[in-house]
Protein backbone atom coordinates (compact mmCIF):
# COMPACT_ATOMS: atom_id res chain seq x y z
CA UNK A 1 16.19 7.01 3.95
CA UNK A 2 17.43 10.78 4.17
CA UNK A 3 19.02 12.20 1.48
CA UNK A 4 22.37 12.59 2.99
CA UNK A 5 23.81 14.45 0.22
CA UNK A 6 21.75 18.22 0.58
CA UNK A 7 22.91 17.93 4.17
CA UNK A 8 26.74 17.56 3.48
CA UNK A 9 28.27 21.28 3.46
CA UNK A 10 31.89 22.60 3.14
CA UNK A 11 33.50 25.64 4.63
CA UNK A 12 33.61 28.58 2.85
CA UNK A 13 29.32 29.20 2.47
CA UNK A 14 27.63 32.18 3.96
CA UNK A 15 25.63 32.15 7.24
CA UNK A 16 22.67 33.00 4.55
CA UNK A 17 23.97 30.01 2.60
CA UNK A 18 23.95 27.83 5.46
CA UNK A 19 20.83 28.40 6.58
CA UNK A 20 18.92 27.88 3.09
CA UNK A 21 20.82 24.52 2.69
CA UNK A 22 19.18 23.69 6.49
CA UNK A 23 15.58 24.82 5.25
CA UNK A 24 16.45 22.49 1.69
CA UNK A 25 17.90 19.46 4.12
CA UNK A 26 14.80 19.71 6.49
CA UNK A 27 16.63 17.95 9.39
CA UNK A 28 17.54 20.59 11.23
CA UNK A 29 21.08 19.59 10.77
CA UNK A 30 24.11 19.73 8.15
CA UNK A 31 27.15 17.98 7.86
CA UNK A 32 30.60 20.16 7.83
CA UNK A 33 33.10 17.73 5.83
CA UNK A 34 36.93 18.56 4.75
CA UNK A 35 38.13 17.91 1.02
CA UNK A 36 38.07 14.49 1.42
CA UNK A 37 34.65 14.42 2.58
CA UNK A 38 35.19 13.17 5.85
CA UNK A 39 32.74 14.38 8.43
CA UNK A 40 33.96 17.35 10.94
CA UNK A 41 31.36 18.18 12.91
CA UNK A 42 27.67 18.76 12.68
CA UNK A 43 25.92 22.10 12.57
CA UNK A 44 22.29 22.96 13.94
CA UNK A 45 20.10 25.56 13.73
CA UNK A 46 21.17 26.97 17.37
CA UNK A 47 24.98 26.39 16.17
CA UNK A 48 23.89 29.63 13.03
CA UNK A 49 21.76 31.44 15.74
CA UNK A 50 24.65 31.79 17.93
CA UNK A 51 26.81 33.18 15.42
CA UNK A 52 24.23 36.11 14.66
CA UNK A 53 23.84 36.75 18.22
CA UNK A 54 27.93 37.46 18.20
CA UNK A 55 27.10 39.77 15.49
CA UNK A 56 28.47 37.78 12.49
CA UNK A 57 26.29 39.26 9.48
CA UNK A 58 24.64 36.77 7.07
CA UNK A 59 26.44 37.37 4.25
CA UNK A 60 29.77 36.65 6.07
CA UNK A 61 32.13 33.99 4.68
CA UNK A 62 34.81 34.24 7.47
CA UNK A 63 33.47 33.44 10.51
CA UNK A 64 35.05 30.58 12.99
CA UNK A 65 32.75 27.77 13.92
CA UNK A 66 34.19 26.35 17.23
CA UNK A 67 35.53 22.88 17.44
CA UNK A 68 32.90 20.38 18.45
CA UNK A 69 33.24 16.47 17.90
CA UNK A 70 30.23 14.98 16.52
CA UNK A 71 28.27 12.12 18.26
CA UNK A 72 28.74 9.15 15.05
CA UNK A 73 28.19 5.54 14.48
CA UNK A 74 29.40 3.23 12.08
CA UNK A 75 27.14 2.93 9.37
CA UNK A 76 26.60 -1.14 10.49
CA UNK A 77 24.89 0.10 14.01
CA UNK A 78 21.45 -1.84 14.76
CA UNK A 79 18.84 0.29 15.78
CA UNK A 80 18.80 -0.57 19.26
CA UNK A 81 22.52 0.30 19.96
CA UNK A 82 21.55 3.95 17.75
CA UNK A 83 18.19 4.33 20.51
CA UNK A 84 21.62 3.78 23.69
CA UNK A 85 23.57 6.40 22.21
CA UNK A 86 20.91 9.11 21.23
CA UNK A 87 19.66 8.48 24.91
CA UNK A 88 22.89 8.45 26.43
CA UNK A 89 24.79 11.63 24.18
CA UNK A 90 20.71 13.44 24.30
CA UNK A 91 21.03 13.94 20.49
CA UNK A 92 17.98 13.72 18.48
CA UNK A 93 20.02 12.36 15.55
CA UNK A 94 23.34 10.38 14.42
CA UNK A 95 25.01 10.24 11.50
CA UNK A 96 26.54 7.50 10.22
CA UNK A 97 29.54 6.73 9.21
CA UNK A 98 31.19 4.32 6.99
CA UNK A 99 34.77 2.67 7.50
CA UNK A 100 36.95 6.66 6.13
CA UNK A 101 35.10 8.65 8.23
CA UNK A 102 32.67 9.82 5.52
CA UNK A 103 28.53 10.12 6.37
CA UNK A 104 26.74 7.73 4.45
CA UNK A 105 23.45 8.12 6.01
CA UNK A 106 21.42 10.35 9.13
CA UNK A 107 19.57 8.48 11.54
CA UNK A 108 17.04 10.48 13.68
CA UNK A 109 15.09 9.76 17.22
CA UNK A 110 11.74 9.77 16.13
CA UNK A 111 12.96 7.30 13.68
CA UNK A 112 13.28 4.64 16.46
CA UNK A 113 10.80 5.94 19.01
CA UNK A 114 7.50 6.68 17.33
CA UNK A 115 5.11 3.50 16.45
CA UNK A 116 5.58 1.95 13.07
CA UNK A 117 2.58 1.53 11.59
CA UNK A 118 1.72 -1.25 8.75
CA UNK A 119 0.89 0.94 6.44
CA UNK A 120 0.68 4.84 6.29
CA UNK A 121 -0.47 7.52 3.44
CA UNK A 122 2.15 8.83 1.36
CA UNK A 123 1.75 12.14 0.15
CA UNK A 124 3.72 13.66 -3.20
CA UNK A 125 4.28 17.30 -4.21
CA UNK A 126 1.93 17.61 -6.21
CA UNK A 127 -1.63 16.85 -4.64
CA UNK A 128 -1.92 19.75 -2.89
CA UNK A 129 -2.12 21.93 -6.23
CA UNK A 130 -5.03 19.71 -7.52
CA UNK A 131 -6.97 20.36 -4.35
CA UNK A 132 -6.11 23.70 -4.92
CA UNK A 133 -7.62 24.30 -7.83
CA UNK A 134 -10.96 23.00 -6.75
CA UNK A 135 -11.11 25.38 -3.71
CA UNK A 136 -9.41 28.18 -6.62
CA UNK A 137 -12.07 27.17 -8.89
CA UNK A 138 -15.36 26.77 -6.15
CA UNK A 139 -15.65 22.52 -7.58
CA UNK A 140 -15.55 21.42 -3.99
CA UNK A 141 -19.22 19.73 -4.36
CA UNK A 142 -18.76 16.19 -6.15
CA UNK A 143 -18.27 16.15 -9.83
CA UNK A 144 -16.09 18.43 -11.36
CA UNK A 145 -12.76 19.05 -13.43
CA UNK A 146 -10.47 16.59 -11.29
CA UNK A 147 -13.06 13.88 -11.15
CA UNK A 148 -13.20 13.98 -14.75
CA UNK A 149 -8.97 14.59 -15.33
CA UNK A 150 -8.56 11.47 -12.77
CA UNK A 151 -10.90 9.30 -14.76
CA UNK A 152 -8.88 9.91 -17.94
CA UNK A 153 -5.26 9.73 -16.10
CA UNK A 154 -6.13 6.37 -14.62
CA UNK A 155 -7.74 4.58 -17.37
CA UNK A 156 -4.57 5.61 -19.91
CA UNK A 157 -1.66 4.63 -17.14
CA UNK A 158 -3.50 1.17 -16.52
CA UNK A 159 -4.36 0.86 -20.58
CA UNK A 160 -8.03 0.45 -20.50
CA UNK A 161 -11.04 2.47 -21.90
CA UNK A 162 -13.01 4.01 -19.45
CA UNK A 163 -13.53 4.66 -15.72
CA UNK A 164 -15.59 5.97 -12.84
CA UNK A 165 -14.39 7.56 -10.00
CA UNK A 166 -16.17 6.27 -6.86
CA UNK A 167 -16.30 6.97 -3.00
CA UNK A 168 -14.85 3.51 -2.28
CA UNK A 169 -13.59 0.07 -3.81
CA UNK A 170 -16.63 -1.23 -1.83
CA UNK A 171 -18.86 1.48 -3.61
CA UNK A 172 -17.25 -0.26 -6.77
CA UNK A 173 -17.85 -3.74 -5.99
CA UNK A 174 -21.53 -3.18 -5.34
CA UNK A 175 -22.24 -1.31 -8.47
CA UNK A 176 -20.36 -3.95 -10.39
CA UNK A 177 -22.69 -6.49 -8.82
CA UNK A 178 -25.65 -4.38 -10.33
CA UNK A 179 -24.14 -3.75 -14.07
CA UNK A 180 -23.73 -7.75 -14.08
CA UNK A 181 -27.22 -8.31 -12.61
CA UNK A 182 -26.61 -10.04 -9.55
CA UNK A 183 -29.72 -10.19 -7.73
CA UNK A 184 -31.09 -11.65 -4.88
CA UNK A 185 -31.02 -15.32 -4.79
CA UNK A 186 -28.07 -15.43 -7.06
CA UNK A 187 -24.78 -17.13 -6.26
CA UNK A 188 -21.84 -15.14 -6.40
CA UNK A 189 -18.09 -16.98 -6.15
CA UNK A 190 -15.66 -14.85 -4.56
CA UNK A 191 -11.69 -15.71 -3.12
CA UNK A 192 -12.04 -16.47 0.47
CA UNK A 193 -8.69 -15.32 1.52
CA UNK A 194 -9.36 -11.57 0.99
CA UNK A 195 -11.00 -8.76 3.33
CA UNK A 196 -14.42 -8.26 3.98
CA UNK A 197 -14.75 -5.54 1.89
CA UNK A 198 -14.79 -8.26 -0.84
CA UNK A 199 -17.78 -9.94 0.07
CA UNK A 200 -20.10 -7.80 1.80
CA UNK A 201 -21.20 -6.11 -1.76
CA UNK A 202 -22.79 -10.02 -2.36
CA UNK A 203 -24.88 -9.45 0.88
CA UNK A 204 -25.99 -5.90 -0.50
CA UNK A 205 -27.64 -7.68 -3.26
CA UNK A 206 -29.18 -10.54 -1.53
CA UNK A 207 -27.11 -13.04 -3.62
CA UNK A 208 -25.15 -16.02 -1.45
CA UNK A 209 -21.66 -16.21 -1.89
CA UNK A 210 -19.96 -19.10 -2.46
CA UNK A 211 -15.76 -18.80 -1.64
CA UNK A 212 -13.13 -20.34 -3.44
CA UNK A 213 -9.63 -21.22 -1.28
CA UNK A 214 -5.99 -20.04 -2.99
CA UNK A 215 -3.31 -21.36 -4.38
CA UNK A 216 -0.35 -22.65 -2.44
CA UNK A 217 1.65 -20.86 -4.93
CA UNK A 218 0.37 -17.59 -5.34
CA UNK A 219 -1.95 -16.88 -2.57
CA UNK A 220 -4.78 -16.57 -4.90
CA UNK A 221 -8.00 -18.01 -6.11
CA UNK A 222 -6.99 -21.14 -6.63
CA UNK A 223 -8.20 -22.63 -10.72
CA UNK A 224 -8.23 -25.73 -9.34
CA UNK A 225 -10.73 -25.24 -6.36
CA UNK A 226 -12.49 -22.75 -8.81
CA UNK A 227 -12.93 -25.39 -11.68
CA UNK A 228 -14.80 -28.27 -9.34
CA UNK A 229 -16.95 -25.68 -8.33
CA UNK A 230 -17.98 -24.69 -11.74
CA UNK A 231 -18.73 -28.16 -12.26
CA UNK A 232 -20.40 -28.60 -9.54
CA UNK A 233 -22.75 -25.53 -10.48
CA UNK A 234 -23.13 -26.52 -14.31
CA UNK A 235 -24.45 -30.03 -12.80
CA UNK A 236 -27.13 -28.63 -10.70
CA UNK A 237 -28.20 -26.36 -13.53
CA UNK A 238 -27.30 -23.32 -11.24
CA UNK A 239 -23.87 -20.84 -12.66
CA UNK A 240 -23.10 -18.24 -10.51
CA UNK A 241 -23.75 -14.72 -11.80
CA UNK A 242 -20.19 -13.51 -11.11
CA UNK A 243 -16.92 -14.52 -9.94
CA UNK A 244 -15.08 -11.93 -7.82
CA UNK A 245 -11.11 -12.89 -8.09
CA UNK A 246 -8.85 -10.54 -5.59
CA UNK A 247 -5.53 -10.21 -6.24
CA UNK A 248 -3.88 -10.26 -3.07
CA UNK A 249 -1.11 -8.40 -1.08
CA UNK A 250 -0.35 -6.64 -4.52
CA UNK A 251 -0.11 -9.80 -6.59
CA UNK A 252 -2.66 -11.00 -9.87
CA UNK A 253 -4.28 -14.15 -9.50
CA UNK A 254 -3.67 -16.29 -12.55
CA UNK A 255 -6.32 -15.36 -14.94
CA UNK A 256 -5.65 -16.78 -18.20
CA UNK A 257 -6.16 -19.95 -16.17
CA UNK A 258 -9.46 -18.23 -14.52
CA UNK A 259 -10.85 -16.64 -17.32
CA UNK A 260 -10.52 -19.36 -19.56
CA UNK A 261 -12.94 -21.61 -16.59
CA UNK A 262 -15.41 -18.54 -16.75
CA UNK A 263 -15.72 -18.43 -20.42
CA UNK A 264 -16.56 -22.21 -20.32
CA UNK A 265 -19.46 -21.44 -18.42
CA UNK A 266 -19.90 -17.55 -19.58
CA UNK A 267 -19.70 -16.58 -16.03
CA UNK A 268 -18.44 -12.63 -16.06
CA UNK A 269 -15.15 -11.72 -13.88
CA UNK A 270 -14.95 -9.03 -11.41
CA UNK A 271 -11.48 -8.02 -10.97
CA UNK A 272 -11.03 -6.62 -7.64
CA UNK A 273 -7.39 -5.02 -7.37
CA UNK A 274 -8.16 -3.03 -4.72
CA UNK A 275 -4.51 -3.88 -3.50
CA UNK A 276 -2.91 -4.33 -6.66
CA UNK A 277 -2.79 -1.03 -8.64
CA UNK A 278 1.03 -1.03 -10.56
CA UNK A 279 0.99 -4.39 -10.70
CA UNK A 280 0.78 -6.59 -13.65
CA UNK A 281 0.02 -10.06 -15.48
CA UNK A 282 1.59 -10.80 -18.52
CA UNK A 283 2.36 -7.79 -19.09
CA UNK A 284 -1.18 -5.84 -18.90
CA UNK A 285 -2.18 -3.99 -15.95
CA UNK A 286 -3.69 -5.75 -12.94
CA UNK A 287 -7.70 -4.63 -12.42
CA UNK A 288 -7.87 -4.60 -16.64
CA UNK A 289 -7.91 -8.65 -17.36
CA UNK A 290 -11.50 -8.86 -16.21
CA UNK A 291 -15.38 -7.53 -17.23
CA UNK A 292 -14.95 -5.14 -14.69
CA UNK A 293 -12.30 -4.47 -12.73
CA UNK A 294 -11.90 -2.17 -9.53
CA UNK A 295 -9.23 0.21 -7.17
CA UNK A 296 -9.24 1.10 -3.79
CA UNK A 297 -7.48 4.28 -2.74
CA UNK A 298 -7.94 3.82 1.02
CA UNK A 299 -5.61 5.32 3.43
CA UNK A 300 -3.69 2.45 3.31
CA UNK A 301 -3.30 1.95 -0.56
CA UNK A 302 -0.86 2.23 -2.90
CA UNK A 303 -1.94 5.30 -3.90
CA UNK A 304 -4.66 7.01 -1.54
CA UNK A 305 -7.03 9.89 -1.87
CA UNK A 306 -8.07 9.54 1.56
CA UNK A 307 -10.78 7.55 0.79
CA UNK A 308 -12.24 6.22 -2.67
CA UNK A 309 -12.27 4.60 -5.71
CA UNK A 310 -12.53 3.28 -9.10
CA UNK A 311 -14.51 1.04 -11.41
CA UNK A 312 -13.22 0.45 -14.86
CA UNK A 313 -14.11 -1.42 -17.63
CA UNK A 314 -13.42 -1.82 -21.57
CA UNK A 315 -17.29 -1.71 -21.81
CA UNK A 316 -18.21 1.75 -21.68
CA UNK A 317 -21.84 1.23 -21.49
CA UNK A 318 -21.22 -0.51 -18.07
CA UNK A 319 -19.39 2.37 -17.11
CA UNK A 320 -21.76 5.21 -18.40
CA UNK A 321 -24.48 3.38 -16.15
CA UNK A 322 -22.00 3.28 -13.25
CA UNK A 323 -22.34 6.71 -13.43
CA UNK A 324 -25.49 7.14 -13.61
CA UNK A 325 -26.27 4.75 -10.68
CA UNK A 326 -23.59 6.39 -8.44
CA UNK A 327 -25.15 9.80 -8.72
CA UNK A 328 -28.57 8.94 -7.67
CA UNK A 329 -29.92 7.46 -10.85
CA UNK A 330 -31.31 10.84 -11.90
CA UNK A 331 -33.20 10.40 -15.09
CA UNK A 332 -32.24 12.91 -18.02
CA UNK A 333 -35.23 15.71 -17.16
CA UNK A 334 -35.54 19.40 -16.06
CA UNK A 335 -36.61 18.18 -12.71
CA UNK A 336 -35.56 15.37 -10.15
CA UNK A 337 -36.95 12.45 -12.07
CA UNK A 338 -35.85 9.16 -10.43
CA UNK A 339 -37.10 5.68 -12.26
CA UNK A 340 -35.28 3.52 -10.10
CA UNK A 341 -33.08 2.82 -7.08
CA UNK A 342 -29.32 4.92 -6.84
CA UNK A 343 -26.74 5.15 -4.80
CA UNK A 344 -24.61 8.59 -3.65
CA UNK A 345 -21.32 6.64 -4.61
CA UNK A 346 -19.41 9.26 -6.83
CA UNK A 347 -15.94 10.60 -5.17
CA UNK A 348 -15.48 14.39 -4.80
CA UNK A 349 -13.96 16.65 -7.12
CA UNK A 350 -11.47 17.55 -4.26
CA UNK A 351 -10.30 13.56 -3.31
CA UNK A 352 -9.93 13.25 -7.06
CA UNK A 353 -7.13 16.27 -7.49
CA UNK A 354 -5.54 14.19 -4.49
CA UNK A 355 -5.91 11.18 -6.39
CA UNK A 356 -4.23 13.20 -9.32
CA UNK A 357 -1.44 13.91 -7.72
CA UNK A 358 -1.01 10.79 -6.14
CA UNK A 359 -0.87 8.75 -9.47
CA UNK A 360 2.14 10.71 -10.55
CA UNK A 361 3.83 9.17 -7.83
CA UNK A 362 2.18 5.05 -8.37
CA UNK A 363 5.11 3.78 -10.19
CA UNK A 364 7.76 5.24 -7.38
CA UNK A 365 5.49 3.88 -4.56
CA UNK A 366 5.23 0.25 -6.19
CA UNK A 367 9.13 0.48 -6.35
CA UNK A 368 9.66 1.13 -2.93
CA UNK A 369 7.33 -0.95 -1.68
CA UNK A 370 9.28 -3.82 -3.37
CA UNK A 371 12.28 -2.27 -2.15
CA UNK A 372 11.39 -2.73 1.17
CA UNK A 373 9.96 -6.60 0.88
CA UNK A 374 13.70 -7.08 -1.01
CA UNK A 375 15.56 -5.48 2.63
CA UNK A 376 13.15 -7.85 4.71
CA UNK A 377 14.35 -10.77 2.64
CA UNK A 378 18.11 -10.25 2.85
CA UNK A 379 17.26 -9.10 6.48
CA UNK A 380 16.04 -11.72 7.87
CA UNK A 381 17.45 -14.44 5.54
CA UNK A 382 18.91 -16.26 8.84
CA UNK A 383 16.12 -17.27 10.18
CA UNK A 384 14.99 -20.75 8.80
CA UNK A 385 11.40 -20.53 10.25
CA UNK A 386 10.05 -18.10 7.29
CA UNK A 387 8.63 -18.62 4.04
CA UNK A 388 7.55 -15.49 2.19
CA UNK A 389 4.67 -14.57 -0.21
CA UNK A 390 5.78 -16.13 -3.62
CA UNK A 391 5.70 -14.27 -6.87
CA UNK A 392 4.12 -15.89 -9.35
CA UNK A 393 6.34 -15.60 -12.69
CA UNK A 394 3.17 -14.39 -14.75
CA UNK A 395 4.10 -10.55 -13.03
CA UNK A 396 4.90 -8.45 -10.92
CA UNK A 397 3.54 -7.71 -7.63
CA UNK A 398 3.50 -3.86 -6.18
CA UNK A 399 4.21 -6.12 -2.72
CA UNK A 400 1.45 -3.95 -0.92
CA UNK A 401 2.56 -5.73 2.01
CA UNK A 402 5.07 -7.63 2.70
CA UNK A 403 3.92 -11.20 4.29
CA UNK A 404 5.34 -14.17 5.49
CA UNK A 405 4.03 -17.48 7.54
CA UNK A 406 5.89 -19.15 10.16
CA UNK A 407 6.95 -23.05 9.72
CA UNK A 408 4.35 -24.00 12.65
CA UNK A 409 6.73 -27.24 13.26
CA UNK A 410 9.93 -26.15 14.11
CA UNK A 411 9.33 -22.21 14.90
CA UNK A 412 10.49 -20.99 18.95
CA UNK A 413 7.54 -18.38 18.00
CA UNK A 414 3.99 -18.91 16.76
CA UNK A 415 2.25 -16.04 15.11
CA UNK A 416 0.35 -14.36 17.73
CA UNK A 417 3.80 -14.19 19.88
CA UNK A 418 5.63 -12.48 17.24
CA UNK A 419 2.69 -9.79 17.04
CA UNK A 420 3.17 -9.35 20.35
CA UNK A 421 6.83 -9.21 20.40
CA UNK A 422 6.56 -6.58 17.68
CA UNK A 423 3.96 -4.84 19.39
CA UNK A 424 5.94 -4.72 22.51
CA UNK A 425 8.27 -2.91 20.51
CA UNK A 426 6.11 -0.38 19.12
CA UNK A 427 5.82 -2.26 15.49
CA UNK A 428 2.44 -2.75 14.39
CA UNK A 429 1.81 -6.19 12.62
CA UNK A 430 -0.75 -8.32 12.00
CA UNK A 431 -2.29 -11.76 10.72
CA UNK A 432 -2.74 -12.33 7.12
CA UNK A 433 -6.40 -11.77 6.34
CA UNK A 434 -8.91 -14.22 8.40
CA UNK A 435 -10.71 -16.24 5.65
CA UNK A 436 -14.24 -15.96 4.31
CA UNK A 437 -15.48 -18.73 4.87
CA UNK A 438 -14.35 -18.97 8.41
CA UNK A 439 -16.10 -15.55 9.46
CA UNK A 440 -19.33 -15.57 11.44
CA UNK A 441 -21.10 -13.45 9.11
CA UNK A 442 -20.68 -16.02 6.36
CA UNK A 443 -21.37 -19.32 8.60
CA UNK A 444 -23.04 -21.99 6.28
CA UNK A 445 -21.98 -20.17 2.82
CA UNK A 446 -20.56 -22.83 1.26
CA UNK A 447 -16.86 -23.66 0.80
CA UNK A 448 -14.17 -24.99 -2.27
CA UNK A 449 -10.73 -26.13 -0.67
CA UNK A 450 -8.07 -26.06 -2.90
CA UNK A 451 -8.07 -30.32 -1.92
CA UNK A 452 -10.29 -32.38 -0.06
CA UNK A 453 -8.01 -32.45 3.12
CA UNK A 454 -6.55 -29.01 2.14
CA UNK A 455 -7.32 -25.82 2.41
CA UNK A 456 -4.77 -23.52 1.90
CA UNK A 457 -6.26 -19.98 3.14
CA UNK A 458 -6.74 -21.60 6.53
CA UNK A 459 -3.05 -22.57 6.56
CA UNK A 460 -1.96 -19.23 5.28
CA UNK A 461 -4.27 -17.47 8.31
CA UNK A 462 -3.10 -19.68 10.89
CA UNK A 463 0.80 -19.46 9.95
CA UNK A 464 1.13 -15.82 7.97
CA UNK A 465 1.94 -12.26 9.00
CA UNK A 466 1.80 -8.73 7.17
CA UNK A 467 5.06 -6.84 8.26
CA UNK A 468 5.43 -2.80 8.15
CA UNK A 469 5.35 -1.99 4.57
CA UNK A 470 4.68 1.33 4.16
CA UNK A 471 6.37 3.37 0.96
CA UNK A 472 7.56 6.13 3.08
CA UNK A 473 9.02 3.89 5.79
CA UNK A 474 13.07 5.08 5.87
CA UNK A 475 15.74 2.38 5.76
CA UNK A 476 16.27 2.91 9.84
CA UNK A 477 12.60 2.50 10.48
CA UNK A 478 12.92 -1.13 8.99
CA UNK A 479 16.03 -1.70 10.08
CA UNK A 480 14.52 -1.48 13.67
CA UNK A 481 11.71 -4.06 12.15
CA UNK A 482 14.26 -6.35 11.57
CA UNK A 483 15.81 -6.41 14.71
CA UNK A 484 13.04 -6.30 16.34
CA UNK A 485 11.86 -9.82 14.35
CA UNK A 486 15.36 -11.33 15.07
CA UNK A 487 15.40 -10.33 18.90
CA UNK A 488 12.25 -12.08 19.25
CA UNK A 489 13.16 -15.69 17.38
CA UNK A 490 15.95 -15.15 19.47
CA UNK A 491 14.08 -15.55 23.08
């Protein structure tokens, strides 16, 4: 949404005045309104130019702008009647306006023309300084001030003890493999329902991976599948050396449930919240309720630093040794002394004064991404076909992306035909993750439904969608979603 109010201006400014509100607005626009703040007309950049080349001086107060009626729309337009009249009038952008006249909102081409994307980076104001300081300062090598400062920042906003900045969640999941000594011909559990990135770490070590389906009512590793195949371990004398629980789409798995099944067995929890930074269970931070827990700030995170992240932990011997094994393993000596295998996992001291700046931002991003699952909701609250992602009562979910599945029964569209309905429309969407235990690269691992003649992450792959969710997505760019997704149900 653009701030309507730096582009709303009243007679009486200087050309000079006019010009720095334009370079403020960044639209390339303001909005002349009389007393009553009812819109007059609109002024551009050429409008100003004009008035220089007539000679009017910049500090001049008195000058005439000529009468122009402004191309408007009510403020209850859909996108696709905003995309007629911008083509027809050959305006790049509208405001609109509500039932007196007044502007309530600016809507602008590229708004409603250029691709929407599921989920795009999000930059703040203040990254830039961060990275700044490392090229200021010559710490553009890994290691350095910011690595150190984003360590520190992350572990206190989340409420645990230590961390270590990484060059990936994956990086993170393999080195909390290590720390717990998962080695090959160990069995691993991890959620099925989850992306790759999950389960490829299990491979690294040589362990097998056994997956564990979700819960109808969450979306997560399901207790209930998880339990029957603890038992099933404890019988044949075999535990796993880990559990890997994902919290998914932005949402915590239930983990007093899961964590009271591990500590039966004294099986160790690796928390991955790649997806789930800002959110919470219970009240504690999400990535903090389990041995080890780990971030992702891919492009597509939360938060991103472009690519990277974190591994933290209450233990801070685990985490020393992180370290250590991230940069190398280098033994403490006045040469290269290397005992034993490492890994060039650390993130830069550049990515990390992103990352900085970034986390100033986490709790604003987290809002607006639920802001935007709340519009899809009310949205598309017609249409009887859809069922979103619950929220489990135990927290809040940063709603990473927003996800539905389609009542397979009684839906005019399947999945796959609304993807391509959206994609027809330049909206990017796309299936809910495709299951573990379904993927070649995993064929024979074996397999806990959340019942014998269900499985829940097959229903949820089959049926469910991840819409646009983007934090900086503007209220036009979904409102064109939401169209879009009613058009098509409407075929």
């Amino acid at each position: 949404m653009h701030d309507i109010q730096k582009l709303i201006v009243r007679s009486g400014l200087s050309l000079h005045e006019m010009f720095e509100r334009m370079d403020k607005g960044r639209q390339g626009i303001l909005l002349l309104v009389d007393e009553s703040g009812r819109l007059l007309r609109t002024i551009t950049d050429g409008d100003l130019r004009r008035l220089l080349l007539k000679g009017v001086s910049l500090d001049d107060m008195s000058y005439e702008l000529p009468a122009k009626p402004p191309v408007t729309a009510p403020e209850t337009s859909s996108g696709n009647q905003l995309l007629a009249l911008m083509r027809s009038e050959k305006v790049n952008q509208i405001p609109l306006l509500d039932e007196s006249g007044k502007p309530v909102s600016i809507v602008q081409l590229h708004d409603l023309e250029e691709p929407i994307l599921l989920s795009t980076p999000h930059m703040g104001d203040q990254e830039i300084s961060f990275v700044n300081q490392a090229f200021d300062t010559n710490w553009i090598a890994p290691l350095g001030p910011n690595v150190d400062a984003f360590e520190k920042e992350l572990a206190e906003m989340v409420g645990i003890e230590h961390a270590a900045a990484l060059s990936s969640g994956t990086a993170a999941l393999h080195l909390a493999l290590i720390l717990l000594g998962v080695e090959r011909g160990d069995t691993v559990f991890c959620s099925s329902l989850t992306f790759v990135a999950s389960a490829n770490p299990i491979l690294y070590q040589g362990a097998t991976p056994v997956f564990i389906d979700s819960d109808p009512d969450t979306w997560n590793m399901s207790p209930r599948a998880l339990e029957r195949a603890l038992l099933q371990a404890d019988a044949s004398g075999k535990h796993p050396k880990a559990v890997i629980v994902v919290n998914l789409y932005g949402q915590s798995a239930d983990m007093d449930l899961i964590k009271s099944l591990c500590d039966r067995f004294d099986i160790p929890i690796i928390e991955d919240a790649a997806e789930s930074l800002g959110a919470t269970y219970k009240g504690k931070a999400s990535g903090t309720l389990g041995t080890i827990g780990v971030y992702s700030f891919n492009g597509n995170k939360i938060i991103t630093t472009s690519g990277g992240g974190m591994l933290v932990s209450d233990d801070g011997d685990l985490v020393k040794r992180a370290r250590f094994l991230s940069t190398q393993a280098r033994d403490n000596a006045p040469y290269y002394l290397h005992s034993q295998v490492g890994y060039n996992y650390r993130m830069s001291n550049v990515l990390a004064g992103i990352g900085r700046g970034q986390l100033k931002v986490l709790n604003d991003r987290v809002a607006a991404r639920r802001a935007i699952f709340e519009r899809y909701k009310e949205g598309l609250s017609d249409i009887p076909y859809i069922q979103w992602m619950p929220e489990a009562d135990y927290g809040i979910s940063t709603r990473w992306l927003s996800c539905f599945t389609i009542d397979p029964n009684n839906s005019p569209l399947t999945v796959d035909e609304l993807i391509t309905h959206l994609a027809n429309n330049d909206i990017e969407a796309r299936r809910v993750w495709r299951p573990m235990h379904l993927q070649p690269l995993f064929k024979g691992c074996e397999y806990f439904p959340y019942a014998e003649n269900t499985s829940v992450s097959n229903i949820l792959f089959e049926n469910g969608l991840c819409l646009p969710s983007g934090s900086n997505m503007t209220k036009e760019q979904q409102a064109r979603v939401i169209d879009a997704i009613i058009d098509g149900f409407k075929q």
